[in-house]
Protein backbone atom coordinates (compact mmCIF):
# COMPACT_ATOMS: atom_id res chain seq x y z
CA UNK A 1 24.32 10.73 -1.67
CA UNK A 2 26.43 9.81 -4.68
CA UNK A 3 25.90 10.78 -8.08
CA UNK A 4 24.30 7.35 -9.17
CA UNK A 5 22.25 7.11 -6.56
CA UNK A 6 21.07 10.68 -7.10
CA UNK A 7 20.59 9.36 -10.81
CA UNK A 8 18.74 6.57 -10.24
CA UNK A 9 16.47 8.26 -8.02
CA UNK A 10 15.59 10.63 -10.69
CA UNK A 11 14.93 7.83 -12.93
CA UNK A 12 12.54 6.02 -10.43
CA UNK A 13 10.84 10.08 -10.30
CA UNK A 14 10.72 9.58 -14.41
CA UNK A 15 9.91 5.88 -14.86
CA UNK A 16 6.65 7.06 -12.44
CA UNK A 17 5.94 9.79 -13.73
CA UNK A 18 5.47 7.76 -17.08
CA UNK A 19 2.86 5.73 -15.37
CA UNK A 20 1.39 7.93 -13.96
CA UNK A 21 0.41 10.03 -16.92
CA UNK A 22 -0.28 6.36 -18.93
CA UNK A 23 -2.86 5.93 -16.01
CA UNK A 24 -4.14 9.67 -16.05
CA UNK A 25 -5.01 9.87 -19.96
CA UNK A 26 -6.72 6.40 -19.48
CA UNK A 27 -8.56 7.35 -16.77
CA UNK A 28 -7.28 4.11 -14.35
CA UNK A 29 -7.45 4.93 -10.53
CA UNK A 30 -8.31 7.93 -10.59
CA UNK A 31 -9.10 10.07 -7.26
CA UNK A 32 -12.54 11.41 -6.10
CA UNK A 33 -13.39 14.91 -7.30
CA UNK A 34 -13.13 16.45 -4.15
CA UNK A 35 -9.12 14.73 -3.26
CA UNK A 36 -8.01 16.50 -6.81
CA UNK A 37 -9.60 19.88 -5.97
CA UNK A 38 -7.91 19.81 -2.36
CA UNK A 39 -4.46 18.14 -4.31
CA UNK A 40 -4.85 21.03 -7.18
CA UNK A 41 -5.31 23.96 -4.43
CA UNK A 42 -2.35 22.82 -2.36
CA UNK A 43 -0.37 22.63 -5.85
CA UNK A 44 -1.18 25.79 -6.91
CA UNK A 45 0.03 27.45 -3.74
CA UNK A 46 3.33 25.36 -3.34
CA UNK A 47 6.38 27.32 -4.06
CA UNK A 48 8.25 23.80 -5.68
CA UNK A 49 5.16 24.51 -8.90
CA UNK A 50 6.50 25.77 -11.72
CA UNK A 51 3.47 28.45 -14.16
CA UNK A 52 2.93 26.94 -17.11
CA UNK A 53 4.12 28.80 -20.58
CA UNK A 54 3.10 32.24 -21.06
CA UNK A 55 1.07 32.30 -17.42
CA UNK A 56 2.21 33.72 -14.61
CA UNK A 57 -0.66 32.58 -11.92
CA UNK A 58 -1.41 28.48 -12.83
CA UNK A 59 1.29 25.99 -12.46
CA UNK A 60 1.68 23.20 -14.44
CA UNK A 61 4.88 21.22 -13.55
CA UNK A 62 5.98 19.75 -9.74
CA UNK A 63 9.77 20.78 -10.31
CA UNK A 64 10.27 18.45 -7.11
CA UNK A 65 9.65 15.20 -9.42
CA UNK A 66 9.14 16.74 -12.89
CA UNK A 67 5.55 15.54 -12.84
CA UNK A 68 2.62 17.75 -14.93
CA UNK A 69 0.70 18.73 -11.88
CA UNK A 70 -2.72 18.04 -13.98
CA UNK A 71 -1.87 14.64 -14.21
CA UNK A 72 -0.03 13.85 -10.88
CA UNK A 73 -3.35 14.78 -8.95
CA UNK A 74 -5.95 13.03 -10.82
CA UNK A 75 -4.18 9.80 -9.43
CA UNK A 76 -5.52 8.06 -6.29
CA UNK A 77 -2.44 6.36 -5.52
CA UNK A 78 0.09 9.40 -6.26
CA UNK A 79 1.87 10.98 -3.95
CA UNK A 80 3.67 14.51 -3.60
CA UNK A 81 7.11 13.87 -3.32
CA UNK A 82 7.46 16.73 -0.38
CA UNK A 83 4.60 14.95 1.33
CA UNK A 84 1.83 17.84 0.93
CA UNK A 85 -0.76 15.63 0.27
């Protein structure tokens, strides 16, 4: 892979990511309660999760695709970018 196309796959991560969290704090296709419990326990155990500031046990940020994981799993349509849900 070359260094643009590594670039501009990072921007399509970003330029997603910005949607997503658009379509998260407006509440627009969101995912059943049950899909974002079973999305937020798989997060939480995934070693790609990165703790949020000043805790150690409940991760905030997907360092896969730079997504807050809060956000990313509230979204029917999202996907995890190492395909664990």
């Amino acid at each position: 892979m070359t260094y643009n196309d590594h670039m501009f796959k990072k921007l399509g991560y970003y330029l997603t990511g910005a949607l997503g969290l658009i379509q998260s704090r407006l509440r627009i296709g969101m995912a059943d309660l049950d899909v974002i419990a079973k999305r937020r326990e798989i997060c939480q155990n995934c070693p790609e999760a990165e703790p949020c500031r000043g805790s150690i046990r409940i991760k905030c940020k997907c360092t896969v695709c730079g997504c807050q994981i809060n956000d990313k799993i509230r979204l029917h349509r999202s996907k995890c970018p190492i395909d664990k849900w």
